[in-house]
C-alpha atoms as a PDB file:
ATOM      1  CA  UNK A   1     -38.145  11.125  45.456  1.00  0.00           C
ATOM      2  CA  UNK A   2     -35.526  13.395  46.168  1.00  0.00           C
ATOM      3  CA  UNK A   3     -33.156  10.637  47.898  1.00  0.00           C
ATOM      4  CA  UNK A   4     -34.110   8.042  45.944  1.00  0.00           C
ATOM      5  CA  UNK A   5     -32.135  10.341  43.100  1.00  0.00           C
ATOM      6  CA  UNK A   6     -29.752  11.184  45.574  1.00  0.00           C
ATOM      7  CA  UNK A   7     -29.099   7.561  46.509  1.00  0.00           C
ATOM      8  CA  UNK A   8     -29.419   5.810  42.919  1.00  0.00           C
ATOM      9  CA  UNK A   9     -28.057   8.585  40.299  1.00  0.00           C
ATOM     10  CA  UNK A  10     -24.559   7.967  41.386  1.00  0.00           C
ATOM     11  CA  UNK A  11     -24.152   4.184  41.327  1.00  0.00           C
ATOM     12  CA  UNK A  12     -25.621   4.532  37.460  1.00  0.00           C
ATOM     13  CA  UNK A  13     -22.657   7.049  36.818  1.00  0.00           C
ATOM     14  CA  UNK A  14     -20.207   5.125  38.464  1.00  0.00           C
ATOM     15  CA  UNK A  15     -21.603   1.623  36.566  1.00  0.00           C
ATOM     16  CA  UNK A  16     -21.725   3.984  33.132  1.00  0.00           C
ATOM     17  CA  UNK A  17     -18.208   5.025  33.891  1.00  0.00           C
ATOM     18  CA  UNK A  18     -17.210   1.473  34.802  1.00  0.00           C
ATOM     19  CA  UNK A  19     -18.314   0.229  31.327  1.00  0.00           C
ATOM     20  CA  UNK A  20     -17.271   2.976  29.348  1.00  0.00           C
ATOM     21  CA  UNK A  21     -13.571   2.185  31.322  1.00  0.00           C
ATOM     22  CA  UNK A  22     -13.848  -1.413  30.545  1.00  0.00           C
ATOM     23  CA  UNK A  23     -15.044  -0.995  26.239  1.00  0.00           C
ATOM     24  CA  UNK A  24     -12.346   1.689  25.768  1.00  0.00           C
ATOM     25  CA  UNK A  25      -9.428  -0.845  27.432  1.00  0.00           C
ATOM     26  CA  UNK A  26     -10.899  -3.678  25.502  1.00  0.00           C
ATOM     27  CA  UNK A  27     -10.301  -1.910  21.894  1.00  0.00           C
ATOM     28  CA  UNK A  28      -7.097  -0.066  23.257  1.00  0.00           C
ATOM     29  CA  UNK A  29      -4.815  -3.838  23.830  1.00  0.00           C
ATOM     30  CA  UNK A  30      -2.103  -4.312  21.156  1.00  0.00           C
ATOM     31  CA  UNK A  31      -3.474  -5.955  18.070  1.00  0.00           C
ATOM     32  CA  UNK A  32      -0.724  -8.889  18.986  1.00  0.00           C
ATOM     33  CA  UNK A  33      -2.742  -9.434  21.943  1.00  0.00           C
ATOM     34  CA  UNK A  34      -5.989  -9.975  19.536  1.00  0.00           C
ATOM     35  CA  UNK A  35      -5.101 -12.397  17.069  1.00  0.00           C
ATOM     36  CA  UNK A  36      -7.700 -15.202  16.622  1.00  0.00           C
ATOM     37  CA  UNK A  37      -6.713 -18.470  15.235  1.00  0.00           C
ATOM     38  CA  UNK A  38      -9.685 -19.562  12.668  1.00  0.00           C
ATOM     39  CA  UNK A  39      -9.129 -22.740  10.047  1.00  0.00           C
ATOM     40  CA  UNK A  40      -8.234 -21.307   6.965  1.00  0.00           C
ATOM     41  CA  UNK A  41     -11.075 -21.539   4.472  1.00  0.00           C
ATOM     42  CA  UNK A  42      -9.544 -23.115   1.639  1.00  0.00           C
ATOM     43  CA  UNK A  43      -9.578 -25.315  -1.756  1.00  0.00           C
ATOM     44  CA  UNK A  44      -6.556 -27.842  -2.283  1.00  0.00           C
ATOM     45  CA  UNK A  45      -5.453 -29.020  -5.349  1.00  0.00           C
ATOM     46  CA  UNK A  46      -2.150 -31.518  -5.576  1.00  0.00           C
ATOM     47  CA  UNK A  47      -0.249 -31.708  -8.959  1.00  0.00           C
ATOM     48  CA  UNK A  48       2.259 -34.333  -9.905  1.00  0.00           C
ATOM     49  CA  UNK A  49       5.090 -32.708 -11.757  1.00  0.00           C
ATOM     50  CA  UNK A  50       6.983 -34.112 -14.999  1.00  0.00           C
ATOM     51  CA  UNK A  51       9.603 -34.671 -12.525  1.00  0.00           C
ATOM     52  CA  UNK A  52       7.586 -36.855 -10.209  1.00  0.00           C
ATOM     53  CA  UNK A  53       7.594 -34.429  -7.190  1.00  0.00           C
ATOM     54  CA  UNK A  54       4.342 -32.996  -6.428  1.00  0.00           C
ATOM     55  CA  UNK A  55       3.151 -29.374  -5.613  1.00  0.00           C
ATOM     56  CA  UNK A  56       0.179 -28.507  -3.251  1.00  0.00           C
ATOM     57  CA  UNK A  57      -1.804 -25.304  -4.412  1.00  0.00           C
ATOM     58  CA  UNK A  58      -4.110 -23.221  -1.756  1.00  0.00           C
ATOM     59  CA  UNK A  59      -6.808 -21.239  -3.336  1.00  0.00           C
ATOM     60  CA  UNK A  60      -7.972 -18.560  -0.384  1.00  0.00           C
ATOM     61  CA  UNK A  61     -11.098 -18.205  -1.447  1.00  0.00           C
ATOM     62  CA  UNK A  62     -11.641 -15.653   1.347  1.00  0.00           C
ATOM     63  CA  UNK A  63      -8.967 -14.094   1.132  1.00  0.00           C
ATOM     64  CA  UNK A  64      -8.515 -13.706  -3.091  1.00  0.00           C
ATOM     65  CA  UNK A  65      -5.223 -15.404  -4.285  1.00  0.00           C
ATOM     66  CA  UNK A  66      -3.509 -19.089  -4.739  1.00  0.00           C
ATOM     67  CA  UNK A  67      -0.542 -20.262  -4.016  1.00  0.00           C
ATOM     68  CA  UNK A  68       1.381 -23.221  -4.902  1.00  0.00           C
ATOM     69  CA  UNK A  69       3.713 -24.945  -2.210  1.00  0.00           C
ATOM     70  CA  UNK A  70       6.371 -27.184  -3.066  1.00  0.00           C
ATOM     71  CA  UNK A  71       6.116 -30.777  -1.669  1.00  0.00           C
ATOM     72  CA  UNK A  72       7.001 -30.963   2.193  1.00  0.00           C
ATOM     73  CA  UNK A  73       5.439 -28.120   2.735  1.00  0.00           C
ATOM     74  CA  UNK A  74       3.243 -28.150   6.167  1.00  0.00           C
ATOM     75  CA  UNK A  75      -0.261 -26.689   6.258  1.00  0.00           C
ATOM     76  CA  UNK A  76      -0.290 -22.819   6.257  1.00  0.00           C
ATOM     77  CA  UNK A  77      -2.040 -21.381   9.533  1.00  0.00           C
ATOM     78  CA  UNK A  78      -3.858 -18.567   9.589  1.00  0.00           C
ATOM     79  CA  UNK A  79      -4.185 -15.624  12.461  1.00  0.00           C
ATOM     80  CA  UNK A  80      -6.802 -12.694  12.923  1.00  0.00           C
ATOM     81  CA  UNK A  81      -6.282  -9.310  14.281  1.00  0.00           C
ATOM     82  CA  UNK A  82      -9.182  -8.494  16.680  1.00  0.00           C
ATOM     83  CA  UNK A  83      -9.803  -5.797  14.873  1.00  0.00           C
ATOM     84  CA  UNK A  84      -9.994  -7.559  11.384  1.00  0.00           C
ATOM     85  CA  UNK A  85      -7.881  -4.913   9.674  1.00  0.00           C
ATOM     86  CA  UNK A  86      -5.379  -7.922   8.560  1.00  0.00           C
ATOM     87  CA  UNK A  87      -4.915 -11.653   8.711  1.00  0.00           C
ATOM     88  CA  UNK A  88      -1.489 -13.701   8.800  1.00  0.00           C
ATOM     89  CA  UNK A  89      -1.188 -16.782   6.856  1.00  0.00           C
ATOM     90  CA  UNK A  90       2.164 -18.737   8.453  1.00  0.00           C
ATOM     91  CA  UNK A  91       4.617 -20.591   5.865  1.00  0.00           C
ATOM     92  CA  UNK A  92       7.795 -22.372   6.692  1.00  0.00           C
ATOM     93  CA  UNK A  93      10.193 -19.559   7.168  1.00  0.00           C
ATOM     94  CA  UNK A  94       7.533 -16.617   5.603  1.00  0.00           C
ATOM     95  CA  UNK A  95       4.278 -14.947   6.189  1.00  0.00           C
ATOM     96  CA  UNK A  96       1.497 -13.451   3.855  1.00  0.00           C
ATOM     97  CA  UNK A  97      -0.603 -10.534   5.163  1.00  0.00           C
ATOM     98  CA  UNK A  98      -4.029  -9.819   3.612  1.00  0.00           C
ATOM     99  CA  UNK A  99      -4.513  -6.610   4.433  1.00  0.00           C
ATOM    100  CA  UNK A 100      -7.467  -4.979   4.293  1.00  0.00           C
ATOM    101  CA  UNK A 101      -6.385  -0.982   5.420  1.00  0.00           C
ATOM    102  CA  UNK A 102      -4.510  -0.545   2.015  1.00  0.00           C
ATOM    103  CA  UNK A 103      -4.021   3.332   3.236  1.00  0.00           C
ATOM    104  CA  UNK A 104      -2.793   2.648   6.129  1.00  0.00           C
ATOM    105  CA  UNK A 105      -0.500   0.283   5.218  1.00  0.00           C
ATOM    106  CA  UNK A 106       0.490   2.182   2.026  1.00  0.00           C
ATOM    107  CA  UNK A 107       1.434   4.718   5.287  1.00  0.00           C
ATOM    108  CA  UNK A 108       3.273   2.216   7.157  1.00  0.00           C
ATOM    109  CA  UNK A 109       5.575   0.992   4.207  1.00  0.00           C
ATOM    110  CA  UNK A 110       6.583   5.162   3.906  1.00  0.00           C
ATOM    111  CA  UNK A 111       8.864   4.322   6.084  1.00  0.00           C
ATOM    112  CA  UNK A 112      11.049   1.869   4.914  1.00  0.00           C
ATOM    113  CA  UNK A 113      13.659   2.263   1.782  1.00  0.00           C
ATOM    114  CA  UNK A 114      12.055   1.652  -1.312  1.00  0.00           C
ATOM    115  CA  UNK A 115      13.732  -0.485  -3.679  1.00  0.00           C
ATOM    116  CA  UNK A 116      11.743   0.112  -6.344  1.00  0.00           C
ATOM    117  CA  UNK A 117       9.208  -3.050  -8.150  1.00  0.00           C
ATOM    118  CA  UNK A 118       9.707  -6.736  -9.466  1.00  0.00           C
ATOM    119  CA  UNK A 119       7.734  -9.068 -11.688  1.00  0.00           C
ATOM    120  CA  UNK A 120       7.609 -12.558  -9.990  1.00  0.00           C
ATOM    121  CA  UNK A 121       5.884 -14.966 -11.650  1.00  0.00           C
ATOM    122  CA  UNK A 122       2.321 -13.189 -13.056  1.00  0.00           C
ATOM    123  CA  UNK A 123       2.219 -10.697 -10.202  1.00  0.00           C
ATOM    124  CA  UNK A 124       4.577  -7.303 -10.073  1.00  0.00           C
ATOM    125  CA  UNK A 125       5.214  -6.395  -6.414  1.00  0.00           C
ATOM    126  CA  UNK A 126       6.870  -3.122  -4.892  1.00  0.00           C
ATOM    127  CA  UNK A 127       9.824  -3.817  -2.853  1.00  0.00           C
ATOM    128  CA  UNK A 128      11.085  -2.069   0.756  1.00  0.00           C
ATOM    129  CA  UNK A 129      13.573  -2.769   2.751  1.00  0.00           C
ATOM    130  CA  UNK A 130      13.453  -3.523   6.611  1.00  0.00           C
ATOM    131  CA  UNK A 131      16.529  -1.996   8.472  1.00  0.00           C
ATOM    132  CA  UNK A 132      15.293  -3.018  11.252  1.00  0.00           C
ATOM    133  CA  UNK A 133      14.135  -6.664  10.138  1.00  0.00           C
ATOM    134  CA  UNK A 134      17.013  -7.073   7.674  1.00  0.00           C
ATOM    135  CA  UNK A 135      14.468  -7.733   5.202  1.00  0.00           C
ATOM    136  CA  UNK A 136      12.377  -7.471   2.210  1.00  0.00           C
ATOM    137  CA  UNK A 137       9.146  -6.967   1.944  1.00  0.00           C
ATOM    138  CA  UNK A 138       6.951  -7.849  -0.749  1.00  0.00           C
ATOM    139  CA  UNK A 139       3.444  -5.257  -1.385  1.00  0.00           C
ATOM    140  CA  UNK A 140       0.589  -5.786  -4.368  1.00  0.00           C
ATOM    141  CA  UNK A 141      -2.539  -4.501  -3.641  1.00  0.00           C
ATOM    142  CA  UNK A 142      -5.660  -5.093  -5.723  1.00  0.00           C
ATOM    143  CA  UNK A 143      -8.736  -2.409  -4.623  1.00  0.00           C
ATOM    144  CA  UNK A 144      -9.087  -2.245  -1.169  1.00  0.00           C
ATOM    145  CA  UNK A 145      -6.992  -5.032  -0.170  1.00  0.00           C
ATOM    146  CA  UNK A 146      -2.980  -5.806  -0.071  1.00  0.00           C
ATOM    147  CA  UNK A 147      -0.555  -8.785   0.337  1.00  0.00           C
ATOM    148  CA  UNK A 148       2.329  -8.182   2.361  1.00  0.00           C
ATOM    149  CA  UNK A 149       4.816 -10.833   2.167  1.00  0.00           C
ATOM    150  CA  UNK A 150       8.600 -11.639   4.079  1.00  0.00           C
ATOM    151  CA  UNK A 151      10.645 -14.418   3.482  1.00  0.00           C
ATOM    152  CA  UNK A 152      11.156 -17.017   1.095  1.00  0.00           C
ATOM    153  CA  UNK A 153      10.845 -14.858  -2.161  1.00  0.00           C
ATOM    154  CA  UNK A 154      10.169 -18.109  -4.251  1.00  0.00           C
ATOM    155  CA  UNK A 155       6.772 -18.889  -2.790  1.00  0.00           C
ATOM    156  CA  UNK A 156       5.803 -15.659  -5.095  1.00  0.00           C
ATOM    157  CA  UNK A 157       6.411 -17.149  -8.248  1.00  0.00           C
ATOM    158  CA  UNK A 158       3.026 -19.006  -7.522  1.00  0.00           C
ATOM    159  CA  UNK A 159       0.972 -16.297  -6.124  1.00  0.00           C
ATOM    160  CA  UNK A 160      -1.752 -15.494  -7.944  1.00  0.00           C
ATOM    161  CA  UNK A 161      -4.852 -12.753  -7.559  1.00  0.00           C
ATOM    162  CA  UNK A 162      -8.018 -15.062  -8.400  1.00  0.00           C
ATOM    163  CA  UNK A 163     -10.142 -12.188  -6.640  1.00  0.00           C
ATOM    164  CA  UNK A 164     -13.148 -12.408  -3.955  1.00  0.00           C
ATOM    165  CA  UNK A 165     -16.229 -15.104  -4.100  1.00  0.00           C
END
């Protein structure tokens, strides 16, 4: 009995420590590294406007907002972190973030100059600055969820909190 222990007592550690090794590198990789691509789960309404062009609204049902897009617009895509702390929904020359670590990313926006808030459209956001980006960033939070938003500031005039099925 006494070798058997001797003989099988360290290949468990050393499988143990293997696996503990390989779970701890798994969650350690950059969250760029664990984006999923997923369809975006999503309603889509067209509208015809008075001056004949036509306006494509998403409703995110999973993810608690609409927005409208103006016509040539392509499909939004949508990306995952691994850990599910955020998503990133892909316009034309902007990005949405539903986040859902409102702390932490009330932490992360601490660091950039603050430029105070703005009404666009139904929804007042706080503005920051990105030195490093050259530029602004868009933050409304609702509960225990956020929308960060760069680029093309006029896509906001449509964004709308509908909340959470």
């Amino acid at each position: 009995m006494k070798n058997f222990l001797k003989t099988i007592l360290p290949i468990i550690i050393v499988i143990i420590l293997v696996l503990l090794v390989l779970f701890f590198y798994k969650n350690s990789k950059n969250d760029s590294d664990n984006f999923i691509n997923k369809p975006i789960e999503n309603t889509v309404a067209t509208t015809t406007l008075n001056s004949g062009d036509s306006s494509t609204t998403y409703l995110y049902k999973n993810h608690g907002f609409s927005i409208e897009l103006p016509k040539g617009y392509v499909v939004p895509t949508e990306s995952v972190n691994g850990r599910g702390t955020y998503t990133e929904i892909y316009f034309p020359n902007s990005t949405m973030t539903y986040i859902t670590d409102v702390v932490n990313q009330d932490n992360n926006l601490s660091k950039f100059e603050n430029k105070g808030e703005e009404k666009i459209g139904d929804t007042t956001f706080k503005i920051y600055f990105n030195k490093s980006m050259n530029a602004y960033l868009y933050w409304f939070k609702q509960g225990k969820v956020g929308y960060l938003f760069s680029g093309d500031k006029d896509l906001l005039k449509t964004f709308k909190f509908i909340g959470w099925q």
